[in-house]
PDB file of N, CA and C in Angstrom:
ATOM      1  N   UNK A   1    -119.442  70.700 -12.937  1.00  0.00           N
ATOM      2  CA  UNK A   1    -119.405  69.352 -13.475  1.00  0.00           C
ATOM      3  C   UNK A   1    -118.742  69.393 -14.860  1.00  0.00           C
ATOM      4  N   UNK A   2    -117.722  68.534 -14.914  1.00  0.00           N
ATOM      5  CA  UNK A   2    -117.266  68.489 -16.344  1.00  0.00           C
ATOM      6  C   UNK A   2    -118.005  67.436 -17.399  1.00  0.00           C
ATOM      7  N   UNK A   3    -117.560  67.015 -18.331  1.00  0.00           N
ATOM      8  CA  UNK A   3    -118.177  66.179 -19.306  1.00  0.00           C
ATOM      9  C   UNK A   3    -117.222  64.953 -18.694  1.00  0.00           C
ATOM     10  N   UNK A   4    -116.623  64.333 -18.066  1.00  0.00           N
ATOM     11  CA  UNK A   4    -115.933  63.438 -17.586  1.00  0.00           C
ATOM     12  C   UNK A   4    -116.085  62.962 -16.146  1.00  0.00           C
ATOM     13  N   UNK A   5    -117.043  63.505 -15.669  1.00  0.00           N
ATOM     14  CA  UNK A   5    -117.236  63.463 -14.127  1.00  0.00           C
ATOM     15  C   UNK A   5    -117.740  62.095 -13.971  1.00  0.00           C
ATOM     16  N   UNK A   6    -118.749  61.217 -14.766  1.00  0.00           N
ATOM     17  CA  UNK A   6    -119.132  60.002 -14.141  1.00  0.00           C
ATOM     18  C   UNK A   6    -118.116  59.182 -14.931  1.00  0.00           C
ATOM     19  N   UNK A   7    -117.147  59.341 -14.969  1.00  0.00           N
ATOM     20  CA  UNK A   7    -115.659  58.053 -15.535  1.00  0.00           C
ATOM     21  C   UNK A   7    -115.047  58.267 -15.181  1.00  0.00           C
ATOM     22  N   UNK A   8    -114.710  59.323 -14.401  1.00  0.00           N
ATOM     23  CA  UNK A   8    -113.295  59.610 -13.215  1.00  0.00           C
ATOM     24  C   UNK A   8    -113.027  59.020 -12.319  1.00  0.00           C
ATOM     25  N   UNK A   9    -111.645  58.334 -12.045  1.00  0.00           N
ATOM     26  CA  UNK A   9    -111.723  57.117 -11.253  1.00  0.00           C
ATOM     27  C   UNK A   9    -110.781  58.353 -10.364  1.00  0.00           C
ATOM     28  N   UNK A  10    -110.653  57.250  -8.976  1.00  0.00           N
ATOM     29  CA  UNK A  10    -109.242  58.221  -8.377  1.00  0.00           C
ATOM     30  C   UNK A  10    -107.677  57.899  -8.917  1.00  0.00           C
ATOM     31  N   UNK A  11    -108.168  56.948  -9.403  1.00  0.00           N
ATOM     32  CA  UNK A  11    -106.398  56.495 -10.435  1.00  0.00           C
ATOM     33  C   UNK A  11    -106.090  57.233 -11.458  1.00  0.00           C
ATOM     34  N   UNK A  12    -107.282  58.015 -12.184  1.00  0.00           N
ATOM     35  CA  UNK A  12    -107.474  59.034 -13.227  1.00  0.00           C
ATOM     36  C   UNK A  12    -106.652  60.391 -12.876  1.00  0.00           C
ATOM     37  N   UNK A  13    -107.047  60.543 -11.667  1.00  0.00           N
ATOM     38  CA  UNK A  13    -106.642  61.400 -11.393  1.00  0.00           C
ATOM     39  C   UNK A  13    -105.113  61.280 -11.149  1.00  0.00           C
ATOM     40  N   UNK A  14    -104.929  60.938 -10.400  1.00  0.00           N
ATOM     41  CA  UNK A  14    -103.555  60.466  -9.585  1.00  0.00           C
ATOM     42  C   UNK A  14    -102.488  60.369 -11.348  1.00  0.00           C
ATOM     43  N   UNK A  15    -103.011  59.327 -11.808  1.00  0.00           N
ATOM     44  CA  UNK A  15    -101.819  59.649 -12.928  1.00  0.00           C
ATOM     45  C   UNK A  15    -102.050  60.630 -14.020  1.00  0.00           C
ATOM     46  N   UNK A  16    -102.891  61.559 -14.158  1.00  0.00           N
ATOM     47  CA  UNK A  16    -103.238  63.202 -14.326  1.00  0.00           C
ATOM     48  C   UNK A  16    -102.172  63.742 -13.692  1.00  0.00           C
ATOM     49  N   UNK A  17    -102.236  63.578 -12.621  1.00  0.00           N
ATOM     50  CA  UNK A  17    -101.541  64.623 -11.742  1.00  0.00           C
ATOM     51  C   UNK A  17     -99.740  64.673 -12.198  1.00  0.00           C
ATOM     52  N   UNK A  18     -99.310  62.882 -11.968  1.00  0.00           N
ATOM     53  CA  UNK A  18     -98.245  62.324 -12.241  1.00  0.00           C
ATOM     54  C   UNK A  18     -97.614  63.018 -13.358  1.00  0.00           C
ATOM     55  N   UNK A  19     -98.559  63.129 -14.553  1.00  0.00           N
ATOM     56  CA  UNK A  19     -98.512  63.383 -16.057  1.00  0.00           C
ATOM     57  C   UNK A  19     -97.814  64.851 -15.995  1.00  0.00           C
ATOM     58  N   UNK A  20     -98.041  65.701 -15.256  1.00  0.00           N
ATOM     59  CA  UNK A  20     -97.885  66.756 -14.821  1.00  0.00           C
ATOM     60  C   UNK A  20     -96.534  67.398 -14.202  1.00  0.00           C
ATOM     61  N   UNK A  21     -96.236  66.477 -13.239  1.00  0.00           N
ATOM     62  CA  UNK A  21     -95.588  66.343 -12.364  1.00  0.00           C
ATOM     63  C   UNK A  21     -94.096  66.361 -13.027  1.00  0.00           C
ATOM     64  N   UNK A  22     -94.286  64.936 -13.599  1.00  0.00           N
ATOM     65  CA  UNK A  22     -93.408  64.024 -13.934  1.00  0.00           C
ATOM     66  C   UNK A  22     -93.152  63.923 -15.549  1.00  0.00           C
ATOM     67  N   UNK A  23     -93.597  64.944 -16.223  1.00  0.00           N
ATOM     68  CA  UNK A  23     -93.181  64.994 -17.846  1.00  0.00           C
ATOM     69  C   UNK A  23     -92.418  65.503 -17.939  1.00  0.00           C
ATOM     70  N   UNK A  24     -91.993  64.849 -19.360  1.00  0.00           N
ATOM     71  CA  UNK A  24     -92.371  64.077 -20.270  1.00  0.00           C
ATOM     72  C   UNK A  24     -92.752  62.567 -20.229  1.00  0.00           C
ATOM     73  N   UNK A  25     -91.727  62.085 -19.006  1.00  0.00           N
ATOM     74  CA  UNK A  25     -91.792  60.894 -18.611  1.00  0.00           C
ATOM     75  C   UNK A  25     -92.930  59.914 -18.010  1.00  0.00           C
ATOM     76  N   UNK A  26     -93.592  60.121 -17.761  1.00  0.00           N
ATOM     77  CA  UNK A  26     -95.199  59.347 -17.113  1.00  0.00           C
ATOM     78  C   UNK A  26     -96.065  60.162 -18.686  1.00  0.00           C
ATOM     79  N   UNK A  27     -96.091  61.012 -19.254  1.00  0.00           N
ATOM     80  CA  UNK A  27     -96.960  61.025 -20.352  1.00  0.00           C
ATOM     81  C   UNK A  27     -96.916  59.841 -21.378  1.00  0.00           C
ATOM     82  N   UNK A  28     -95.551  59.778 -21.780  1.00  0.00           N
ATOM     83  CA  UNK A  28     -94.735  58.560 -22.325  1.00  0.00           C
ATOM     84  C   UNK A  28     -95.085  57.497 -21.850  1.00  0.00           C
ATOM     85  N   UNK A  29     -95.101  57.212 -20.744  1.00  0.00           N
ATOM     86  CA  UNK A  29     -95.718  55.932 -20.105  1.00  0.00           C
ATOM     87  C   UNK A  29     -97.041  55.634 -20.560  1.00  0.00           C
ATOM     88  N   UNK A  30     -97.587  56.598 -20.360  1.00  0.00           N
ATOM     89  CA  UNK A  30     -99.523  56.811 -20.278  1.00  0.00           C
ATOM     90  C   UNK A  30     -99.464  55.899 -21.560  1.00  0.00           C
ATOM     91  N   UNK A  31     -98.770  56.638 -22.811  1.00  0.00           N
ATOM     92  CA  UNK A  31     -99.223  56.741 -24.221  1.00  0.00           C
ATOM     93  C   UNK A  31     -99.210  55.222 -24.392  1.00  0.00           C
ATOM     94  N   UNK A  32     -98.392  54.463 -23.646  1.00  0.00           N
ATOM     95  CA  UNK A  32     -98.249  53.012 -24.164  1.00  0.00           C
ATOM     96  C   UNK A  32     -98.465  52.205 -23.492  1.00  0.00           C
ATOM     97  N   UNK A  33     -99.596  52.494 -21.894  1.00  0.00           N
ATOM     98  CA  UNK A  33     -99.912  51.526 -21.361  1.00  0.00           C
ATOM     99  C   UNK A  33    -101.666  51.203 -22.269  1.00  0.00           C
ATOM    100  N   UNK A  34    -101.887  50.432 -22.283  1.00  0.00           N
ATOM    101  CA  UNK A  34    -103.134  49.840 -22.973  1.00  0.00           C
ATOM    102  C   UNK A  34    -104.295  50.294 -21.883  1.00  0.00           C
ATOM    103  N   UNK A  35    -104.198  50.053 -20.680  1.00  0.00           N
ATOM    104  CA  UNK A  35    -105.572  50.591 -19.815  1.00  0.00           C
ATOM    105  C   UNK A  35    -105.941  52.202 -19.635  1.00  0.00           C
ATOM    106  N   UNK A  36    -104.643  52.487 -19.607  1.00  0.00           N
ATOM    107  CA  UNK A  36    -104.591  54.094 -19.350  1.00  0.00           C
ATOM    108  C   UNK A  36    -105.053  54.874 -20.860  1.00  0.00           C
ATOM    109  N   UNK A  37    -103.956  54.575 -21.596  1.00  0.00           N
ATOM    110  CA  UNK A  37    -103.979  55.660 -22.740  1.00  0.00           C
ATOM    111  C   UNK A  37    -105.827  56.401 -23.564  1.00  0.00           C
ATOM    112  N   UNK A  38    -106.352  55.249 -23.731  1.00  0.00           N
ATOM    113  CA  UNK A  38    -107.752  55.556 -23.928  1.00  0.00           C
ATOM    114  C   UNK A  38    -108.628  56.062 -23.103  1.00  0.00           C
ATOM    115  N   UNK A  39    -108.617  55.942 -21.783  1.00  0.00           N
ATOM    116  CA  UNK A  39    -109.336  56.620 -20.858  1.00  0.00           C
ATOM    117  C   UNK A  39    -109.712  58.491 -21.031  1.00  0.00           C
ATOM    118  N   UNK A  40    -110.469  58.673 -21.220  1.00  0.00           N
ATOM    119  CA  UNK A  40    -110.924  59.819 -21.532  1.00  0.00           C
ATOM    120  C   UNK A  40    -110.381  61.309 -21.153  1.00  0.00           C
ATOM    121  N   UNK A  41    -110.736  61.403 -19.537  1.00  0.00           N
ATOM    122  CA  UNK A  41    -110.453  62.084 -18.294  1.00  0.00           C
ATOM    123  C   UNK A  41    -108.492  61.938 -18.772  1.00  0.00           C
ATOM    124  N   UNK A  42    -107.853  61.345 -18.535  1.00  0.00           N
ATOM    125  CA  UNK A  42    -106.639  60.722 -18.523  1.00  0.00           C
ATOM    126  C   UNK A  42    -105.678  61.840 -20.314  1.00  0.00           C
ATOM    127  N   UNK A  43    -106.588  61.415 -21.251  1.00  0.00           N
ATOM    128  CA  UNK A  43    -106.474  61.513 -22.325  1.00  0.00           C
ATOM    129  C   UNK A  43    -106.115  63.155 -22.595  1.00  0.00           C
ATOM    130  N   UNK A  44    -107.253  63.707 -22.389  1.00  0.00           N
ATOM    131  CA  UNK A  44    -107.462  65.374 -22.046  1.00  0.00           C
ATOM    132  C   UNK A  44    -106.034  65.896 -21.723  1.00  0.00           C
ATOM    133  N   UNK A  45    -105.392  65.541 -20.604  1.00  0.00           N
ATOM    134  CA  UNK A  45    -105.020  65.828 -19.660  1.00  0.00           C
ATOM    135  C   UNK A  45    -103.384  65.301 -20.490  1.00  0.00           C
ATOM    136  N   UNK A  46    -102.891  64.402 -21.052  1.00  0.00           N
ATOM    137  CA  UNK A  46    -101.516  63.462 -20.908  1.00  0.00           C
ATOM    138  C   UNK A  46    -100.726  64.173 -21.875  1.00  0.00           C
ATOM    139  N   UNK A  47    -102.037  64.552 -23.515  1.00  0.00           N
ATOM    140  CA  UNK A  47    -101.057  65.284 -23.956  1.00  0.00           C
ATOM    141  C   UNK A  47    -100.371  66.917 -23.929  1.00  0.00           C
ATOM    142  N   UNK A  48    -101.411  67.671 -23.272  1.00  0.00           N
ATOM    143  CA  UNK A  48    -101.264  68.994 -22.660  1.00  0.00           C
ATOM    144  C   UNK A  48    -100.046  68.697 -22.144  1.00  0.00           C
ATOM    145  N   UNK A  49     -99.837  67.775 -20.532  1.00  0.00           N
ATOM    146  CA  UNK A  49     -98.428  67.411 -19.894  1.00  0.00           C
ATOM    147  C   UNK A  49     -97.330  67.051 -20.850  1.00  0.00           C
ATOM    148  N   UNK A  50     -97.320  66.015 -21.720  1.00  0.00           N
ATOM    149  CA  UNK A  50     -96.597  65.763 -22.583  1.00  0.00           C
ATOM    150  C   UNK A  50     -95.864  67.026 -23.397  1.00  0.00           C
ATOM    151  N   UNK A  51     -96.377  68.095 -23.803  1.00  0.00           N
ATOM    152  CA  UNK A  51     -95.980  69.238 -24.774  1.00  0.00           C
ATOM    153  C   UNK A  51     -95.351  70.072 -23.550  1.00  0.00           C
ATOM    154  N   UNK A  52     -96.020  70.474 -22.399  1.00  0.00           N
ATOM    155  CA  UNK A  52     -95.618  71.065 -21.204  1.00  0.00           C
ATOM    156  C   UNK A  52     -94.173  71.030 -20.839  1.00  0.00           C
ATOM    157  N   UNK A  53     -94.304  69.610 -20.743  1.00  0.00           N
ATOM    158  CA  UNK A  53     -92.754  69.146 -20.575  1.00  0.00           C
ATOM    159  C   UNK A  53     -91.740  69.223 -21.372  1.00  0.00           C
ATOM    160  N   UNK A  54     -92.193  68.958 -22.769  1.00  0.00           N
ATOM    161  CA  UNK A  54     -90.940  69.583 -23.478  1.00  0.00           C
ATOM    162  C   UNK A  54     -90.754  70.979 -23.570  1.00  0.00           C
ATOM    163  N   UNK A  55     -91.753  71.658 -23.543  1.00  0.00           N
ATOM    164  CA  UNK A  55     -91.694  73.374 -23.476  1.00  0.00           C
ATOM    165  C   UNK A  55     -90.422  73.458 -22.036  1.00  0.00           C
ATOM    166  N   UNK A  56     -90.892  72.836 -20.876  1.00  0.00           N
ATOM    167  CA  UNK A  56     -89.976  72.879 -20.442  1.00  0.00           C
ATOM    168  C   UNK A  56     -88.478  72.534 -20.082  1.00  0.00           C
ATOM    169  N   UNK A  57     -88.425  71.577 -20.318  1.00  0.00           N
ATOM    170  CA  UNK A  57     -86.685  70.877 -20.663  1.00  0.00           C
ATOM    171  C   UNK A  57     -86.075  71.846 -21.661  1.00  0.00           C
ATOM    172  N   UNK A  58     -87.147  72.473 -23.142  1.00  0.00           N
ATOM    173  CA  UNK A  58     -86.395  72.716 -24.033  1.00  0.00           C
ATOM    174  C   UNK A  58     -85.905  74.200 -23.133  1.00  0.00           C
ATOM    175  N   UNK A  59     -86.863  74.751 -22.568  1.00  0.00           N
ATOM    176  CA  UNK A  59     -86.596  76.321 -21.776  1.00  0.00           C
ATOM    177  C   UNK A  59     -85.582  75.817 -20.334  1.00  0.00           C
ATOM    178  N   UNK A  60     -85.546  75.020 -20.246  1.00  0.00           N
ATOM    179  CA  UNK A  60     -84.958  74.654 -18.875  1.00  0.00           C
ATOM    180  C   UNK A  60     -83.724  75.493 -18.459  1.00  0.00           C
ATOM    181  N   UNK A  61     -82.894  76.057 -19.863  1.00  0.00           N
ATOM    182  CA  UNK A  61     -81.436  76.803 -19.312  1.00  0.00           C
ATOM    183  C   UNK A  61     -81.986  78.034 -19.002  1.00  0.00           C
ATOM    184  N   UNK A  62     -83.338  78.257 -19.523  1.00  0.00           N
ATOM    185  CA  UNK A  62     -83.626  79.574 -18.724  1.00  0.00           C
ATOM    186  C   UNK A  62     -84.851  79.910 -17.625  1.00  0.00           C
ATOM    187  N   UNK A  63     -84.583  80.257 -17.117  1.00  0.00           N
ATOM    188  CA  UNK A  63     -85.739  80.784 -15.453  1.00  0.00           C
ATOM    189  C   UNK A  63     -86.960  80.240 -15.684  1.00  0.00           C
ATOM    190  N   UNK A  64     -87.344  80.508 -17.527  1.00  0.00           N
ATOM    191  CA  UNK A  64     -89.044  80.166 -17.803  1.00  0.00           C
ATOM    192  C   UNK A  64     -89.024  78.733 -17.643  1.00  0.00           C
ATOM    193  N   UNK A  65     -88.114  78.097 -17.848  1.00  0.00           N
ATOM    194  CA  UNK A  65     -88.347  76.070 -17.609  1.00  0.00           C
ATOM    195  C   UNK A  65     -89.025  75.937 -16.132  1.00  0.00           C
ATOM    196  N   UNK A  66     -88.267  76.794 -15.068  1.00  0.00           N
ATOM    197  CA  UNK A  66     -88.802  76.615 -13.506  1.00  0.00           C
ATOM    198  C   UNK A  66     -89.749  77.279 -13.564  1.00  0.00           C
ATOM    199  N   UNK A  67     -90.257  78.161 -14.049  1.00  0.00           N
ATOM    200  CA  UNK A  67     -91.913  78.401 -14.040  1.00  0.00           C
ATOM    201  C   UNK A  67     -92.816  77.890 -14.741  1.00  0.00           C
ATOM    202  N   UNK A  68     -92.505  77.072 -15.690  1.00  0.00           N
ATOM    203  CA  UNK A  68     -93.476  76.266 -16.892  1.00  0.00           C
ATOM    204  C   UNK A  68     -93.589  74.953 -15.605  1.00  0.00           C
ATOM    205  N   UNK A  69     -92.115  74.734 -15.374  1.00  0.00           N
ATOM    206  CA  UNK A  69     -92.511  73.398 -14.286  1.00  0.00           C
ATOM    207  C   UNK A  69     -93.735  73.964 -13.055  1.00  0.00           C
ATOM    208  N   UNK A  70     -93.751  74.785 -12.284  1.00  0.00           N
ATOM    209  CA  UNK A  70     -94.342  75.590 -11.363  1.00  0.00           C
ATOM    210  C   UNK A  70     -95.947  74.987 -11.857  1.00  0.00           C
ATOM    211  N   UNK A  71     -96.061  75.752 -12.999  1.00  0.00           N
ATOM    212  CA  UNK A  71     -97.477  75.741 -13.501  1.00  0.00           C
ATOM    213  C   UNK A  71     -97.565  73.854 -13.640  1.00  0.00           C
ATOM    214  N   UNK A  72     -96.638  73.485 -14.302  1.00  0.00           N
ATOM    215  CA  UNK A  72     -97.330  72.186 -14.504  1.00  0.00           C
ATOM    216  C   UNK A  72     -97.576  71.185 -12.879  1.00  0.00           C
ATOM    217  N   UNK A  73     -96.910  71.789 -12.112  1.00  0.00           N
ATOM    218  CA  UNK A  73     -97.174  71.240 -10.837  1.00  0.00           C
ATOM    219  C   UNK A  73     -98.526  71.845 -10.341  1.00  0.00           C
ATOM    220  N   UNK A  74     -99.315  72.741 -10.474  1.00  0.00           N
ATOM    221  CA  UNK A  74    -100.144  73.462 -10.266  1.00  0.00           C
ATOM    222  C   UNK A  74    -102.060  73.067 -10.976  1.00  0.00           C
ATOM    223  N   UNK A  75    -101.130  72.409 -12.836  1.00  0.00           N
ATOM    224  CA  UNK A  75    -102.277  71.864 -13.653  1.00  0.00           C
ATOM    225  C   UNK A  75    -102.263  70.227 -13.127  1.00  0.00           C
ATOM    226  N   UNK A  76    -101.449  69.917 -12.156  1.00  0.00           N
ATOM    227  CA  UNK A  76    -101.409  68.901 -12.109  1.00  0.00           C
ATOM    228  C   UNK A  76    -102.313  68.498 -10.931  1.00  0.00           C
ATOM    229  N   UNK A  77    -102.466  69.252  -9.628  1.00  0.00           N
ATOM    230  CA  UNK A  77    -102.989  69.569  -9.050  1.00  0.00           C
ATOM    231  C   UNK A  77    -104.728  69.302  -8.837  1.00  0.00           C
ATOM    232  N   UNK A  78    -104.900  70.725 -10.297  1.00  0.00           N
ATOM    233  CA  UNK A  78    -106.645  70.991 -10.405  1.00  0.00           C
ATOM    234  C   UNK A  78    -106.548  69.199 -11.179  1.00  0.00           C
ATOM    235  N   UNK A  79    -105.954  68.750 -11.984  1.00  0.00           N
ATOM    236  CA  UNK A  79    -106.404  67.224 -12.726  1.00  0.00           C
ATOM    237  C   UNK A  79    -106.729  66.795 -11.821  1.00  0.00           C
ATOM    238  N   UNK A  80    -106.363  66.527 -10.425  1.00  0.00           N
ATOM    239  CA  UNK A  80    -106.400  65.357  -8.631  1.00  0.00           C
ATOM    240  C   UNK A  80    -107.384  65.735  -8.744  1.00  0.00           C
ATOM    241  N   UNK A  81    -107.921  66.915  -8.217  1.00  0.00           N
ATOM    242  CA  UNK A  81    -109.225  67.469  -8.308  1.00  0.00           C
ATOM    243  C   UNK A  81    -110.440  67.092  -9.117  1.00  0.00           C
ATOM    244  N   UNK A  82    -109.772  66.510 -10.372  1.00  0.00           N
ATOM    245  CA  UNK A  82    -110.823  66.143 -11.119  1.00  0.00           C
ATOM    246  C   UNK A  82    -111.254  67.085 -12.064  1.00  0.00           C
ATOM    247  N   UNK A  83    -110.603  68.094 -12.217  1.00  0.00           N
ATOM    248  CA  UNK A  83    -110.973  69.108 -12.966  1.00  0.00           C
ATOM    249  C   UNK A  83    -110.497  68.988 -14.711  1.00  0.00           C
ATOM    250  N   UNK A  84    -110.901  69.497 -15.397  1.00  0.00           N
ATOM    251  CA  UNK A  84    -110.210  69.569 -17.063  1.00  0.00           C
ATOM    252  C   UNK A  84    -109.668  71.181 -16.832  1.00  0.00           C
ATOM    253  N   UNK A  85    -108.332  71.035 -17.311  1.00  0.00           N
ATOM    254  CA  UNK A  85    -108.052  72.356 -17.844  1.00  0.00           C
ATOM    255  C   UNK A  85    -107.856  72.804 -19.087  1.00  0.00           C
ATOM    256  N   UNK A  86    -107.787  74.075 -19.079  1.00  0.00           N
ATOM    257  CA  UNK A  86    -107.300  74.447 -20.655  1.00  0.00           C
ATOM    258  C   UNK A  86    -106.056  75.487 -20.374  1.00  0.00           C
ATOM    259  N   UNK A  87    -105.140  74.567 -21.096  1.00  0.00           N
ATOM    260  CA  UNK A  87    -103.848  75.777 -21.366  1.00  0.00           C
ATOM    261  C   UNK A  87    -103.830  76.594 -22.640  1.00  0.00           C
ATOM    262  N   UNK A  88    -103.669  77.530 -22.915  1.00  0.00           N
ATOM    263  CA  UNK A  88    -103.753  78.527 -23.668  1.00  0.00           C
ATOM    264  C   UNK A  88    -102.658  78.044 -25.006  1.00  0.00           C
ATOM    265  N   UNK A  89    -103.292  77.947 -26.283  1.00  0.00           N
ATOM    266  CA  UNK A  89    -102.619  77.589 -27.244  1.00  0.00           C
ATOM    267  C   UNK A  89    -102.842  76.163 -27.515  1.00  0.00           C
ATOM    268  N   UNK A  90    -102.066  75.097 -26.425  1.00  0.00           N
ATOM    269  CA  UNK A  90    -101.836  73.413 -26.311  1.00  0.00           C
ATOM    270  C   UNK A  90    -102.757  73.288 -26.319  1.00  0.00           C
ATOM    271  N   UNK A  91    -103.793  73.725 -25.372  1.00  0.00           N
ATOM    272  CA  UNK A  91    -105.316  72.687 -25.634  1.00  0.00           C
ATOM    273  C   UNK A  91    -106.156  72.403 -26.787  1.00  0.00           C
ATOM    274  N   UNK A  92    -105.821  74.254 -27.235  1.00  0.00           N
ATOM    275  CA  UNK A  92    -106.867  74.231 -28.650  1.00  0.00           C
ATOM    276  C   UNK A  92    -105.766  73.120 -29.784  1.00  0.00           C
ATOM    277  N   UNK A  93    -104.026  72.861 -29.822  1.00  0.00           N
ATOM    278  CA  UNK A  93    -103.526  72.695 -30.755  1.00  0.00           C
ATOM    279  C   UNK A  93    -104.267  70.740 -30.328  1.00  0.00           C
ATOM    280  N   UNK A  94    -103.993  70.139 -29.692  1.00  0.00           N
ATOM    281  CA  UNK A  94    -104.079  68.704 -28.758  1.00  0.00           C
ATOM    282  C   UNK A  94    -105.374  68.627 -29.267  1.00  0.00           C
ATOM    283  N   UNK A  95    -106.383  69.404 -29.075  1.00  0.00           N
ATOM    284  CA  UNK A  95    -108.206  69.057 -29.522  1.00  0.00           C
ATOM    285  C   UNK A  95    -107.789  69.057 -31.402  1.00  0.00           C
ATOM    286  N   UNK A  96    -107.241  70.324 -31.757  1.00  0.00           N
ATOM    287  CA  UNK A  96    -107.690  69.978 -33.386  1.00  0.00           C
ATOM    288  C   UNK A  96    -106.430  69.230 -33.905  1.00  0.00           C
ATOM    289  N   UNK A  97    -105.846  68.249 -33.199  1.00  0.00           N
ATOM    290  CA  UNK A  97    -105.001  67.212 -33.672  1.00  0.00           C
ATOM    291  C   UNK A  97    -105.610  65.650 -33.533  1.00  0.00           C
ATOM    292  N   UNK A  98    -106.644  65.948 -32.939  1.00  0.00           N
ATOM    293  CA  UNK A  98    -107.594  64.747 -32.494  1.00  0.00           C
ATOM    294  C   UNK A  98    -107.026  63.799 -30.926  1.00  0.00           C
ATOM    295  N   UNK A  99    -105.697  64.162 -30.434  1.00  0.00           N
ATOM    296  CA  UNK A  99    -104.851  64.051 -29.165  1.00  0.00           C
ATOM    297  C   UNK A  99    -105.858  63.849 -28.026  1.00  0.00           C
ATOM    298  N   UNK A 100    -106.898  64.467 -28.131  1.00  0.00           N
ATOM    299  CA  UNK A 100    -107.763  64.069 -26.640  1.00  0.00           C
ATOM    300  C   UNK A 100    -109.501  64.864 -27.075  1.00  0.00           C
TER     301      UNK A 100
END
């Protein structure tokens, strides 16, 4: 059980997953839709994808962009699930920036 389990909608998830999927672009979205962006579960999760994605575009001319994408298809995944993850580095930088 996470600390987010009784506010997890299945739309939470789904655009978790998206966030993932589809960054930078659906994080960007998240940040400026008014229903989404505050949502908790959602929150955790948008800016990890958000940094993800530029890690990868910026690596993209090299092999590591298709494996940063890999993984983010993968964190995007356990989010459907309902799960919180932690990426190594981003999560701790995203928590002591106040980001989620």
């Amino acid at each position: 059980m996470t600390q987010f389990d009784a506010e997890v909608t299945s739309d939470d998830k789904l655009w978790a997953l998206l966030a993932y999927v589809l960054s930078p672009l659906i994080p960007i979205l998240i940040m400026v839709m008014e229903d989404k962006k505050n949502r908790p579960f959602l929150k955790a999760h948008n800016a990890q994808a958000l940094i993800l994605g530029i890690i990868a575009i910026i690596t993209s001319s090299l092999c590591v962009g298709i494996l940063v994408w890999f993984y983010m298809i993968y964190l995007g995944f356990q989010a459907y699930q309902g799960k919180t993850v932690e990426v190594p580095l981003i999560t701790k930088f995203v928590k002591d920036q106040g980001w989620a």
